[in-house]
Structures are given as C-alpha cells and as structure tokens.
PDB file of N, CA and C in Angstrom:
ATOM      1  N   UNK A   1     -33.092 -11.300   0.462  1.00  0.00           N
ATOM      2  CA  UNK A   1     -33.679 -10.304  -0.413  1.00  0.00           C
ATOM      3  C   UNK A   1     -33.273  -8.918   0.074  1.00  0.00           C
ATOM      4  N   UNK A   2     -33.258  -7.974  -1.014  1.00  0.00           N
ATOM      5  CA  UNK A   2     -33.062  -6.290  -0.786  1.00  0.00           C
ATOM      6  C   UNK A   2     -33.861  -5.396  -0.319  1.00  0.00           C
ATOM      7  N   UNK A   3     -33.732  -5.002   0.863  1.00  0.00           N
ATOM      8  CA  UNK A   3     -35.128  -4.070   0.939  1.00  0.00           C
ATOM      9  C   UNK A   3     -34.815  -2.623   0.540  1.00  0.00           C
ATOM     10  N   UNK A   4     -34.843  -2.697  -0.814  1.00  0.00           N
ATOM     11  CA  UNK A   4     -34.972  -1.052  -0.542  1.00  0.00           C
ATOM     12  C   UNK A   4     -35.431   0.199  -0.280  1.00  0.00           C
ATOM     13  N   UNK A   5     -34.725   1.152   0.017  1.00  0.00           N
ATOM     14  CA  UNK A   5     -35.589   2.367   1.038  1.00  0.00           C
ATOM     15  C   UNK A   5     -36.148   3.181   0.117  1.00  0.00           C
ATOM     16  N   UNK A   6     -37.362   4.012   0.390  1.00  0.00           N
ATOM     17  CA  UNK A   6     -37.975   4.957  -0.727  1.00  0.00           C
ATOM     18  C   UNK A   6     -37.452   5.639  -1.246  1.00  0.00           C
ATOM     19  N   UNK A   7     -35.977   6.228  -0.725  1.00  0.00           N
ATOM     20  CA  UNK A   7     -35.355   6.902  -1.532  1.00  0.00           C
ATOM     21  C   UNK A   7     -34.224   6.425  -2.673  1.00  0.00           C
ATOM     22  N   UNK A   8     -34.253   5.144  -2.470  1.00  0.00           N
ATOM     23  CA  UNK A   8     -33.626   4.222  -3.476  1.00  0.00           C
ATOM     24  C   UNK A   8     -34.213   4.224  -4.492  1.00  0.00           C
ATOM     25  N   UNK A   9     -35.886   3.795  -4.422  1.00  0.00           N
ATOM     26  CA  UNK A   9     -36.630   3.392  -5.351  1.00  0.00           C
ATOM     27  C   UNK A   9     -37.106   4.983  -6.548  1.00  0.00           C
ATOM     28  N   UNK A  10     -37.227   5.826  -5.343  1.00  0.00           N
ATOM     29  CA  UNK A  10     -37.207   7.409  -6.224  1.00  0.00           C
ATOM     30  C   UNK A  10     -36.405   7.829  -7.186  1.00  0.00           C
ATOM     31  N   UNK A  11     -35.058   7.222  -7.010  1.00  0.00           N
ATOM     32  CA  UNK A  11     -34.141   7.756  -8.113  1.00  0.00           C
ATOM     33  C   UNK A  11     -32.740   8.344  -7.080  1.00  0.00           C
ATOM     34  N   UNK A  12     -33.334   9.205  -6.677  1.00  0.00           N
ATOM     35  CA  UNK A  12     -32.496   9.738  -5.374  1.00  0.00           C
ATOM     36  C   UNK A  12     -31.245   8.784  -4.464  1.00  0.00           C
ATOM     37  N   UNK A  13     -30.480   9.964  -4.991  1.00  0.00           N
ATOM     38  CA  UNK A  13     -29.230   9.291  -4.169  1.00  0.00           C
ATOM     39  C   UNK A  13     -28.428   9.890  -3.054  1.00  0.00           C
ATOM     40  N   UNK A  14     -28.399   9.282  -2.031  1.00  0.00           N
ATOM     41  CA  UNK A  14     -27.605  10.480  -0.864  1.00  0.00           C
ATOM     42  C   UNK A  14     -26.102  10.412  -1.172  1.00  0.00           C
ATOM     43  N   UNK A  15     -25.456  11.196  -1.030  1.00  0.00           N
ATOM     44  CA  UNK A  15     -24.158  11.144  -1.275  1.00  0.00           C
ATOM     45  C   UNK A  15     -23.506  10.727  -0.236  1.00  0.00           C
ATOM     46  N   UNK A  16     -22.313  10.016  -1.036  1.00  0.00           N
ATOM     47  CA  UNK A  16     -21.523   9.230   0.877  1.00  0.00           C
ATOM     48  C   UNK A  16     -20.222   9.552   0.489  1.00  0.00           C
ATOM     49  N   UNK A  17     -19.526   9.308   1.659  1.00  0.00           N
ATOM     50  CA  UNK A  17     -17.955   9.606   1.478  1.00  0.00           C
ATOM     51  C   UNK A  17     -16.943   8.352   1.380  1.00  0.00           C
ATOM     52  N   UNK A  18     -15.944   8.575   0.498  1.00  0.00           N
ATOM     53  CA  UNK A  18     -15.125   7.121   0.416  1.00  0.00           C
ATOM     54  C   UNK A  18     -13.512   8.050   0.791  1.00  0.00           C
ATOM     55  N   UNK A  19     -13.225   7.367   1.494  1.00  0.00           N
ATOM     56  CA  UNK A  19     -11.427   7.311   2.241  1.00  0.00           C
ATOM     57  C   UNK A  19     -10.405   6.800   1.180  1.00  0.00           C
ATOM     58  N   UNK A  20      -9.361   7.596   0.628  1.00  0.00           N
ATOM     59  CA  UNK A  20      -8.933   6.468  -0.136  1.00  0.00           C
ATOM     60  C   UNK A  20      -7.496   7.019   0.160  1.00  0.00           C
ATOM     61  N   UNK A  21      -6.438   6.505   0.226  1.00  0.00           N
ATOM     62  CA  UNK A  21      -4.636   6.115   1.162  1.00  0.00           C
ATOM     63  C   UNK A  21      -4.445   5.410  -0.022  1.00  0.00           C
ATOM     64  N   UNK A  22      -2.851   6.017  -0.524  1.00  0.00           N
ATOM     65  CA  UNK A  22      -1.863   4.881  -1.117  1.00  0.00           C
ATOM     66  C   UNK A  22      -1.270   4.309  -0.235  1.00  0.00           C
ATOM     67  N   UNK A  23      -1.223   2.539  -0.465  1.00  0.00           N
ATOM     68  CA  UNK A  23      -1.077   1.818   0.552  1.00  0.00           C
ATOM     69  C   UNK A  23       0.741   1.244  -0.562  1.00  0.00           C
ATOM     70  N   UNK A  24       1.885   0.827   0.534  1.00  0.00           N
ATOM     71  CA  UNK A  24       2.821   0.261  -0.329  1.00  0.00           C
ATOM     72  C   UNK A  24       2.516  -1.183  -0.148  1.00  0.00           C
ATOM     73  N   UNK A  25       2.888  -1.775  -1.376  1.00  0.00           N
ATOM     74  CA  UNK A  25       2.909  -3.734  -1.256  1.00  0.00           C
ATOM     75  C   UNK A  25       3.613  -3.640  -0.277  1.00  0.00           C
ATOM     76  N   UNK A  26       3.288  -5.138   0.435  1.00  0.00           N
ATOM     77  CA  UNK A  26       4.289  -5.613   1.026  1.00  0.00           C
ATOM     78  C   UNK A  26       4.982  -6.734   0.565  1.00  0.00           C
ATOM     79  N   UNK A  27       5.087  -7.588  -0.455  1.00  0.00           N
ATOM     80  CA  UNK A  27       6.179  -8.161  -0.627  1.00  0.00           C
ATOM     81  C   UNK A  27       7.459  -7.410  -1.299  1.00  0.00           C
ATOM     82  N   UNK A  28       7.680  -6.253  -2.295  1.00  0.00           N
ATOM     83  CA  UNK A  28       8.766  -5.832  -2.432  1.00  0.00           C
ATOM     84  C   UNK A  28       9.833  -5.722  -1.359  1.00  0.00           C
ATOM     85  N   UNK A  29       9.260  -5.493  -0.354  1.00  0.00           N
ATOM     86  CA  UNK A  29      10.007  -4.946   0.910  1.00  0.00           C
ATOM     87  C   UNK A  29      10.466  -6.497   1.659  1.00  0.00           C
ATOM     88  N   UNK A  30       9.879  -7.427   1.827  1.00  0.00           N
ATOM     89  CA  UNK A  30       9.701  -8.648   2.189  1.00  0.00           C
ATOM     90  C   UNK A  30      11.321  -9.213   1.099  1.00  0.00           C
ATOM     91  N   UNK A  31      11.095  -8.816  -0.219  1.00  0.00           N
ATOM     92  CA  UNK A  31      11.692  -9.372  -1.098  1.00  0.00           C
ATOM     93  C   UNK A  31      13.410  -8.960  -0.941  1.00  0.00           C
ATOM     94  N   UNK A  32      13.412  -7.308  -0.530  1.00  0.00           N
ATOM     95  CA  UNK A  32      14.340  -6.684  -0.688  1.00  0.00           C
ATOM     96  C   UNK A  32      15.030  -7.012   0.782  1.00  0.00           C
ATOM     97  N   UNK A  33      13.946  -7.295   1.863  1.00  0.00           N
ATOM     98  CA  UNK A  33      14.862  -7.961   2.643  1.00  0.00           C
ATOM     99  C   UNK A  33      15.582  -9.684   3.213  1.00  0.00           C
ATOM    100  N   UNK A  34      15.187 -10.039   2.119  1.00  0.00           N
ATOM    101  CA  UNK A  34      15.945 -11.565   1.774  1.00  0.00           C
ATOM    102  C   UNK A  34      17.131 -11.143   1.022  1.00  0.00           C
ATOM    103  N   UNK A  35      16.792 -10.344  -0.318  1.00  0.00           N
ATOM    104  CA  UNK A  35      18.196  -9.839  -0.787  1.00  0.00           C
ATOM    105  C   UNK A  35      18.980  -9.155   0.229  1.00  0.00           C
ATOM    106  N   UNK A  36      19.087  -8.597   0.976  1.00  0.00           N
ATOM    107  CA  UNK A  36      19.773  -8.133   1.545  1.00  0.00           C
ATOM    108  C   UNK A  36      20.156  -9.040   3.098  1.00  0.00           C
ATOM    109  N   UNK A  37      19.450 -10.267   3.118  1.00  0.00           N
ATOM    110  CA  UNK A  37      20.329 -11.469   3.830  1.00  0.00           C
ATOM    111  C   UNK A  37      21.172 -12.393   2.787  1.00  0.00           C
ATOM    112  N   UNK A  38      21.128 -12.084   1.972  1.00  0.00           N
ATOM    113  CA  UNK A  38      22.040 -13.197   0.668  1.00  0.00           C
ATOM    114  C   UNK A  38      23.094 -11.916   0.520  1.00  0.00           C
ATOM    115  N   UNK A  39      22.856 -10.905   0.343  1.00  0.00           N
ATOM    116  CA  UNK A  39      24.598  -9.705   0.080  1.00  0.00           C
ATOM    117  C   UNK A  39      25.188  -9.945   1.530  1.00  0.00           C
ATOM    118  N   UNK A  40      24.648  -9.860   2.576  1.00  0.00           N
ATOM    119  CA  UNK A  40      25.077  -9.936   3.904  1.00  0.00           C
ATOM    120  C   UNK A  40      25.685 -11.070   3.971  1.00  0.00           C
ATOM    121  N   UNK A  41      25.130 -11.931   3.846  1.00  0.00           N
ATOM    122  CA  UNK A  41      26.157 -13.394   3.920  1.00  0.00           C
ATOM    123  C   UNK A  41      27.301 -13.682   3.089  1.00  0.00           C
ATOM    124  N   UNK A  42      26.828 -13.304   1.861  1.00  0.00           N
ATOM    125  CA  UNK A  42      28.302 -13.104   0.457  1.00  0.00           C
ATOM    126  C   UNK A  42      29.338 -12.874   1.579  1.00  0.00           C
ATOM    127  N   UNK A  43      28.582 -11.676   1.999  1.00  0.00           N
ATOM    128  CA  UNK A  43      30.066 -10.513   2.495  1.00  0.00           C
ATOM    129  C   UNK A  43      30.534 -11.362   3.550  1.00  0.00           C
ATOM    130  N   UNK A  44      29.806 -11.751   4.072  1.00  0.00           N
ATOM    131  CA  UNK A  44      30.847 -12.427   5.433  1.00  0.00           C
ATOM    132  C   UNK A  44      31.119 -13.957   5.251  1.00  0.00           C
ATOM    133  N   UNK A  45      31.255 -14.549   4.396  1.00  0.00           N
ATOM    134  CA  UNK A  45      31.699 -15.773   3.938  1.00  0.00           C
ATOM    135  C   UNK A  45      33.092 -15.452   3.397  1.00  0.00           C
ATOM    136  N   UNK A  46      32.536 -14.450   2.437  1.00  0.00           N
ATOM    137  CA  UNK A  46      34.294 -13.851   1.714  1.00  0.00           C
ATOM    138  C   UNK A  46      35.159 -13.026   2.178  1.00  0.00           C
ATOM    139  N   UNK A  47      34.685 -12.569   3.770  1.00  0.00           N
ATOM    140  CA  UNK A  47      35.601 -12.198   4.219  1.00  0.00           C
ATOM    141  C   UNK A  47      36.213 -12.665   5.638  1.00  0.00           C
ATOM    142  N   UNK A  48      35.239 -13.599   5.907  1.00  0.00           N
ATOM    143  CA  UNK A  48      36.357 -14.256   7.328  1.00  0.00           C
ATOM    144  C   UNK A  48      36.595 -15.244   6.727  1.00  0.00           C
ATOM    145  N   UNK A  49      35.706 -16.422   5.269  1.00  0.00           N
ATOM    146  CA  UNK A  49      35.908 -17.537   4.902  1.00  0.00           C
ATOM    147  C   UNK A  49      35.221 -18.458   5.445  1.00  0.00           C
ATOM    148  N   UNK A  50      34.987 -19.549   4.676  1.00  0.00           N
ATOM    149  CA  UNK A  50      34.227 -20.795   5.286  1.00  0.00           C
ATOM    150  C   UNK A  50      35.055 -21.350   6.733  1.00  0.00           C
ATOM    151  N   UNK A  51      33.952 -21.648   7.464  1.00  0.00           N
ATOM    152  CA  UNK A  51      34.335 -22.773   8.662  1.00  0.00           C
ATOM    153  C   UNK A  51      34.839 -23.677   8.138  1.00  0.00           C
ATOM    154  N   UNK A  52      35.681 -24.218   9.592  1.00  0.00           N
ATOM    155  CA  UNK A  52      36.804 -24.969   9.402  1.00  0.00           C
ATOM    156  C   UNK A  52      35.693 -26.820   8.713  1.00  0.00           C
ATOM    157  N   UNK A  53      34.451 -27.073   9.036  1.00  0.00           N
ATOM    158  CA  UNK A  53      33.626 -28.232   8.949  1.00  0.00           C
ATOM    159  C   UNK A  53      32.561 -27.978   8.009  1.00  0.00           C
ATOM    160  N   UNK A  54      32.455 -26.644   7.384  1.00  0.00           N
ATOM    161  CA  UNK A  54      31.817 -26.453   6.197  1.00  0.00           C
ATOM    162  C   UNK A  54      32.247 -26.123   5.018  1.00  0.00           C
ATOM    163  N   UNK A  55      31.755 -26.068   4.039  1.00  0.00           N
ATOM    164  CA  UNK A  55      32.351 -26.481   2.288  1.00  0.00           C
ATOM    165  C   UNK A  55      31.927 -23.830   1.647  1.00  0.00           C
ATOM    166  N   UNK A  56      32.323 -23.605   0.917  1.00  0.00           N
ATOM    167  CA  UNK A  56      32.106 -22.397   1.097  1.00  0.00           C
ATOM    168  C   UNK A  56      30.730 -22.175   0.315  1.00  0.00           C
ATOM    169  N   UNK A  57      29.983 -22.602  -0.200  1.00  0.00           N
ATOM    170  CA  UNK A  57      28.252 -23.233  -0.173  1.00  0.00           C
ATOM    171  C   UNK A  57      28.018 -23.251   0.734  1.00  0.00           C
ATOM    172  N   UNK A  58      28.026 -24.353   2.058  1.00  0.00           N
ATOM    173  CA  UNK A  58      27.988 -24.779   3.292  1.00  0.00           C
ATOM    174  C   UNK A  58      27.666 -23.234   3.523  1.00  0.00           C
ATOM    175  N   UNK A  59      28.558 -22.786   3.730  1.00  0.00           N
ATOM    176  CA  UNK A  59      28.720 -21.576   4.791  1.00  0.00           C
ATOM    177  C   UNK A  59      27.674 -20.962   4.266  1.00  0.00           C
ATOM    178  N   UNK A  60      27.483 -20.627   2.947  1.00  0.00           N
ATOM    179  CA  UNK A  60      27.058 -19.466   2.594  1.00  0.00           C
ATOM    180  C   UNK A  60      25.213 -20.058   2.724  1.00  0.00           C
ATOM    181  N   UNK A  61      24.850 -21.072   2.411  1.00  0.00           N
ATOM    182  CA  UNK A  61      23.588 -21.386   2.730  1.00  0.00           C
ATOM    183  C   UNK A  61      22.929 -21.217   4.120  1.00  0.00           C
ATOM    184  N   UNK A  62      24.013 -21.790   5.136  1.00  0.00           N
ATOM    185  CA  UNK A  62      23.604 -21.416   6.755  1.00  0.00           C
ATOM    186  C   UNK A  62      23.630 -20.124   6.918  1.00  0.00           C
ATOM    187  N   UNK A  63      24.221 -19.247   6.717  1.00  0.00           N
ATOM    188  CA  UNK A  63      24.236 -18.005   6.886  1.00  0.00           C
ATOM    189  C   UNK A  63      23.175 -17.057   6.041  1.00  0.00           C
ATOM    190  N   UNK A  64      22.586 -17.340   4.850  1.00  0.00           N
ATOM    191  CA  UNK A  64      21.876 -16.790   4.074  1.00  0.00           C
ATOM    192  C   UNK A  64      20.638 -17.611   4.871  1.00  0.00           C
ATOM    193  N   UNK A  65      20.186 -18.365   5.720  1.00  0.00           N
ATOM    194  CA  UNK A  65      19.056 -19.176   6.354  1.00  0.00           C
ATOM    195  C   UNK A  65      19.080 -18.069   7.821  1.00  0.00           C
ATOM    196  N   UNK A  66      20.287 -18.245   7.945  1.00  0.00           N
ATOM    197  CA  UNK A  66      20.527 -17.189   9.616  1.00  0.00           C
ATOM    198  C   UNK A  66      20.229 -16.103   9.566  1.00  0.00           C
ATOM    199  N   UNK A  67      20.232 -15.524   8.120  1.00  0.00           N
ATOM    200  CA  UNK A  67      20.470 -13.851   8.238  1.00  0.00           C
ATOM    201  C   UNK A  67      18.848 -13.576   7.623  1.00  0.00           C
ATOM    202  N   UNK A  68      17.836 -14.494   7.200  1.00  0.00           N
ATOM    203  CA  UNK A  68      17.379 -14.353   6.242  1.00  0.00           C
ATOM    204  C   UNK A  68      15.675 -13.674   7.435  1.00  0.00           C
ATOM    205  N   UNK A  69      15.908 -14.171   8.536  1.00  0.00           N
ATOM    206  CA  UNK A  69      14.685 -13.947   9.218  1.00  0.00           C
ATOM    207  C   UNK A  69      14.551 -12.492   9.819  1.00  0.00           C
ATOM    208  N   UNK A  70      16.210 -12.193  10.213  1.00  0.00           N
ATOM    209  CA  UNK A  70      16.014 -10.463  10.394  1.00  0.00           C
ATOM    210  C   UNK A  70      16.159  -9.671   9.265  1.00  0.00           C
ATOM    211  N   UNK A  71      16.567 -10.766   7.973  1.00  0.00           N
ATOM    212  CA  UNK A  71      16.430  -9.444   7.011  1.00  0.00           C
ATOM    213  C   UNK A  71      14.836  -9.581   6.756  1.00  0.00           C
ATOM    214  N   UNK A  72      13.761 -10.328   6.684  1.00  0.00           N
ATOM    215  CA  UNK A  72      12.071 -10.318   6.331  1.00  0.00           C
ATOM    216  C   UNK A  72      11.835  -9.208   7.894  1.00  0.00           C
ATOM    217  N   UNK A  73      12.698  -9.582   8.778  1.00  0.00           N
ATOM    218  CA  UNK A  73      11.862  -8.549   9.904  1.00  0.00           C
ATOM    219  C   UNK A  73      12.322  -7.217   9.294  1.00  0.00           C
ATOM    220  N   UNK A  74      13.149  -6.835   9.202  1.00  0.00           N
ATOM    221  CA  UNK A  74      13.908  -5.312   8.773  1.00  0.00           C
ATOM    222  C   UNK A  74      13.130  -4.835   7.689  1.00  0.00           C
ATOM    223  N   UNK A  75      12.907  -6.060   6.502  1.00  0.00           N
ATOM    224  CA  UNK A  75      11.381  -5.365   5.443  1.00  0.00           C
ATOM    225  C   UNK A  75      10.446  -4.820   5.729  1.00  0.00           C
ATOM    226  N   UNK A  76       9.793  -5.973   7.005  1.00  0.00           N
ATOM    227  CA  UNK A  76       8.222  -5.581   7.479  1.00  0.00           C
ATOM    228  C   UNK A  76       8.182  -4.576   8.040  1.00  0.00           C
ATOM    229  N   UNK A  77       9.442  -4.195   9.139  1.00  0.00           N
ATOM    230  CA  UNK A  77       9.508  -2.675   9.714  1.00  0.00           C
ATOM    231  C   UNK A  77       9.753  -1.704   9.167  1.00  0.00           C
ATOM    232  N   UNK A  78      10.028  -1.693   7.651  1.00  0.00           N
ATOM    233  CA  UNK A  78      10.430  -0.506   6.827  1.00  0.00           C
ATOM    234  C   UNK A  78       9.272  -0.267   5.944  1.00  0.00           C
ATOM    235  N   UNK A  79       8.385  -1.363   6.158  1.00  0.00           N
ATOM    236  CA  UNK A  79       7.235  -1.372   4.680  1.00  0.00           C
ATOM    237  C   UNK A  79       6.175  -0.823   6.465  1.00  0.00           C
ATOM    238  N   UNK A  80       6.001  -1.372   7.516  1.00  0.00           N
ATOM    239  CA  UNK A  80       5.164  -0.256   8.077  1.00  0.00           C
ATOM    240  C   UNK A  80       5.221   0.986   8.671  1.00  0.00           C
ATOM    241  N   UNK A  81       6.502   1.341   8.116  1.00  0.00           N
ATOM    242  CA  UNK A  81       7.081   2.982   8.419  1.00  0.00           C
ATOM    243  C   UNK A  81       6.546   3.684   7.264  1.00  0.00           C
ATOM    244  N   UNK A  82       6.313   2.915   6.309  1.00  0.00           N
ATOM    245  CA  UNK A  82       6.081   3.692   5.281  1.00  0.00           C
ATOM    246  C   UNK A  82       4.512   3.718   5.333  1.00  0.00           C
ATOM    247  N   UNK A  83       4.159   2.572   5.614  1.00  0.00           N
ATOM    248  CA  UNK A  83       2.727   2.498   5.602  1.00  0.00           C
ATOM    249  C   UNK A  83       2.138   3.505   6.321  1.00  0.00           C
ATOM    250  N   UNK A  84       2.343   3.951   7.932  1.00  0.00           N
ATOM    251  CA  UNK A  84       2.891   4.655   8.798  1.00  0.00           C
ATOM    252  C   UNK A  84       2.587   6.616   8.090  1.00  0.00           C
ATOM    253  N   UNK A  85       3.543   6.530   7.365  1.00  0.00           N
ATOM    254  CA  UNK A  85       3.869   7.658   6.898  1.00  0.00           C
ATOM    255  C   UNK A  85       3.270   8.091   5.440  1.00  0.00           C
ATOM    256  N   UNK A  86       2.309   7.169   5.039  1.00  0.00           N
ATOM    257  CA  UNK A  86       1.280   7.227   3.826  1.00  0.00           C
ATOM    258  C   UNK A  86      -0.221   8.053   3.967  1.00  0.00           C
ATOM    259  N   UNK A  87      -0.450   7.156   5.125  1.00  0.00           N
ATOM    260  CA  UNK A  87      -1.334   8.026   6.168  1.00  0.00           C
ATOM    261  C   UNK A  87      -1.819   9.249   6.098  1.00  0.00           C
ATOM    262  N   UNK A  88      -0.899  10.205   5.817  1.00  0.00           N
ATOM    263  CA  UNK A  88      -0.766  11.627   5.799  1.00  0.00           C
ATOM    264  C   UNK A  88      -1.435  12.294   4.693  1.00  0.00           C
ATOM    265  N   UNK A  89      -1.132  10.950   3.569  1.00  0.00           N
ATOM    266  CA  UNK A  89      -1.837  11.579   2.374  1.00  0.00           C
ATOM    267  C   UNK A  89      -3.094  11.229   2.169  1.00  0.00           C
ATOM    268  N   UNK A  90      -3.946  10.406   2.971  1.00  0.00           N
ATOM    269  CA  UNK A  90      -5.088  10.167   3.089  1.00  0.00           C
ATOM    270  C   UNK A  90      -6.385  11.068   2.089  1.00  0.00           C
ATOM    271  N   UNK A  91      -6.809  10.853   1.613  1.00  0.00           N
ATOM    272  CA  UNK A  91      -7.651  11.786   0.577  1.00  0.00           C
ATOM    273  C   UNK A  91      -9.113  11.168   1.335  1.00  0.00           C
ATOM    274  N   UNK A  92     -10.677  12.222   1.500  1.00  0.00           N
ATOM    275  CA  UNK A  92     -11.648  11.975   1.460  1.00  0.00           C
ATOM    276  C   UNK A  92     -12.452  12.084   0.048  1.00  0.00           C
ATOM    277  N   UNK A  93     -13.255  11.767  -0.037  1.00  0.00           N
ATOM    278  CA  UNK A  93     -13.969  12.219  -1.852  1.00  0.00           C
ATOM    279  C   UNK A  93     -15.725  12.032  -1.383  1.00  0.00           C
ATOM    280  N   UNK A  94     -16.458  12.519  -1.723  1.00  0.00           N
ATOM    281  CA  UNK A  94     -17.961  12.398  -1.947  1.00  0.00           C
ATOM    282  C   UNK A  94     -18.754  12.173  -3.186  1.00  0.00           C
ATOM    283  N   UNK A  95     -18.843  11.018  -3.078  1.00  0.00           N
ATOM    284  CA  UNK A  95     -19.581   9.777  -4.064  1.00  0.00           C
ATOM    285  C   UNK A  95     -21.098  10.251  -4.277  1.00  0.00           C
ATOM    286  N   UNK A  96     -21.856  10.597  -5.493  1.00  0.00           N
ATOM    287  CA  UNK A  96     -22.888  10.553  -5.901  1.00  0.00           C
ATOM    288  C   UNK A  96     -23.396   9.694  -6.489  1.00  0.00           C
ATOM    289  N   UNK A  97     -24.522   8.838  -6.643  1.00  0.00           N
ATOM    290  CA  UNK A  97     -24.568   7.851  -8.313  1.00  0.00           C
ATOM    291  C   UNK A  97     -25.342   8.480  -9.508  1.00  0.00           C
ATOM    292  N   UNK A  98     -24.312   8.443 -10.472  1.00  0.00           N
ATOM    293  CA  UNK A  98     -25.060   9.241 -11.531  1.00  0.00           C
ATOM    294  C   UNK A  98     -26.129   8.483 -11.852  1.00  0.00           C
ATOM    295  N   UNK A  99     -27.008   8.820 -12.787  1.00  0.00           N
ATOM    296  CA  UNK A  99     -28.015   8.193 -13.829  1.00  0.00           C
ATOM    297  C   UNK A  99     -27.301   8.106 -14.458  1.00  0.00           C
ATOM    298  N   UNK A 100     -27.813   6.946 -15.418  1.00  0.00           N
ATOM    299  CA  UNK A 100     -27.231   6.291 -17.347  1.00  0.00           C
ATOM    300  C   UNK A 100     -27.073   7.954 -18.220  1.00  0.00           C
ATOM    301  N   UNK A 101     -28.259   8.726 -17.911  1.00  0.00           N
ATOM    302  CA  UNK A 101     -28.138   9.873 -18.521  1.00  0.00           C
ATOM    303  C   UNK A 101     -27.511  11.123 -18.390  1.00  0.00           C
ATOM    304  N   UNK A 102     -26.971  11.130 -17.015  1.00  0.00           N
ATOM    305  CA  UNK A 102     -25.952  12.048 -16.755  1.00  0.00           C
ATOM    306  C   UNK A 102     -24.818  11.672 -16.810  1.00  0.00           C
ATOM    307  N   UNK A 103     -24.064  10.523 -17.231  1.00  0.00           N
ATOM    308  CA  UNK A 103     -22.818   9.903 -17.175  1.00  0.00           C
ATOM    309  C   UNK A 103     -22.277  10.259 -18.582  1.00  0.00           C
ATOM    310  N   UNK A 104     -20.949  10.669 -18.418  1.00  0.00           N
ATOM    311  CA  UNK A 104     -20.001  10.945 -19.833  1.00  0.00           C
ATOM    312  C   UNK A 104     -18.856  10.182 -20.015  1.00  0.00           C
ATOM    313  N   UNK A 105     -18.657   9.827 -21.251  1.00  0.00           N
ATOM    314  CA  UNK A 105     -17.710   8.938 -21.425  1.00  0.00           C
ATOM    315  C   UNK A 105     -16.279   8.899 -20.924  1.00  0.00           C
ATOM    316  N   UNK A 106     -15.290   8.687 -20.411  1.00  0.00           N
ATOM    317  CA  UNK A 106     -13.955   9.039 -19.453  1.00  0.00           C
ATOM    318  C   UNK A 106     -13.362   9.210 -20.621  1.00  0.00           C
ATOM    319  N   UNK A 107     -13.111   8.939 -22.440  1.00  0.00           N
ATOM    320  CA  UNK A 107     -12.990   9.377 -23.285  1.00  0.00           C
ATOM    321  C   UNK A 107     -13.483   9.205 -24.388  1.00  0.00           C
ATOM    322  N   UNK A 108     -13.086   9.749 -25.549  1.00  0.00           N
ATOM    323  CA  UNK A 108     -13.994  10.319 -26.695  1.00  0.00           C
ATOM    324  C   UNK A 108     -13.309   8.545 -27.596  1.00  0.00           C
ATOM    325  N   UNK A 109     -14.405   7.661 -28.029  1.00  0.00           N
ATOM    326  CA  UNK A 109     -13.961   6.780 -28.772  1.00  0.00           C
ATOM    327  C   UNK A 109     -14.070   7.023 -30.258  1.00  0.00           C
ATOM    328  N   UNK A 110     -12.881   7.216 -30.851  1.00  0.00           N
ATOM    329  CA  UNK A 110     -12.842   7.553 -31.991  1.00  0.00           C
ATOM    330  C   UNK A 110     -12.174   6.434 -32.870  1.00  0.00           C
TER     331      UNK A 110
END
C-alpha cells in the first residue's frame, strides 16, 4: 500500500528535477561495424585472392568471421566516444504536477 504524505494529499506538489542526455543506440554502430568487417574482407580476398585450400566463398566467409569481432569492438568504442561526448549536452529541467485544471492542450484540436 501507498502512504501518502500530507502534502500529497493537500494538492501540493514539490517540484523535483529530471536529468535528461541524448543517448546514441547502440546497435547502428554494432551494425556498421560488421559492415565494415564484410568491405574489409571483400578487399582482401580480391586482392591477394583465395588460399591455395579454400574456394573464394571459403575465403571470404573465414575472413568476414575473423574480421567481424574487431569490427563489433571498433563499433562499441566509437558508440562510447560518442556516448562519452553526449554528456556535455546534458540538460536539467524542474518538474511540477499540474492540476486537470491548469493543464493546456499541447495543441488546438480542430
């Protein structure tokens, strides 16, 4: 159950503060660095060529598997540089609760 305090029950509201940061996703970055273990491997399949015991698929699958764990690390370190550097824009705000009767519509429904 709720216990609420007398100044709950009065109407009265203390005002509080809310923190609010643009935060970036993290899978774009996650995403962009798998793509960028599949261009990495293209490139070096087509330019030294498949091994002498693999098919040029072959190659290009082991190598897109090899390349694929530092390209998700190279995401995560670029998505918390940014995260990192979001920080800055950090905004505070101070929250009141209106009444039903002081509240206005966010727009005019016409």
């Amino acid at each position: 159950m709720w216990d609420m305090s007398s100044r709950e029950q009065s109407g009265e509201s203390e005002p509080r503060q809310v923190t609010v940061r643009p935060t970036p996703r993290l899978s774009p970055f996650l995403i962009a660095g798998v793509f960028a273990a599949v261009l990495a491997a293209v490139v070096v399949v087509l330019v030294t060529g498949p091994a002498d015991d693999y098919s040029l698929g072959g190659s290009l699958g082991y190598l897109t598997v090899a390349f694929a764990m530092p390209g998700l690390a190279l995401g995560a370190v670029t998505w918390l540089f940014i995260d990192w550097r979001s920080r800055k824009r950090t905004r505070t705000y101070d929250l009141q609760k209106l009444d039903s009767a002081e509240r206005t519509p966010a727009h005019d429904p016409e």
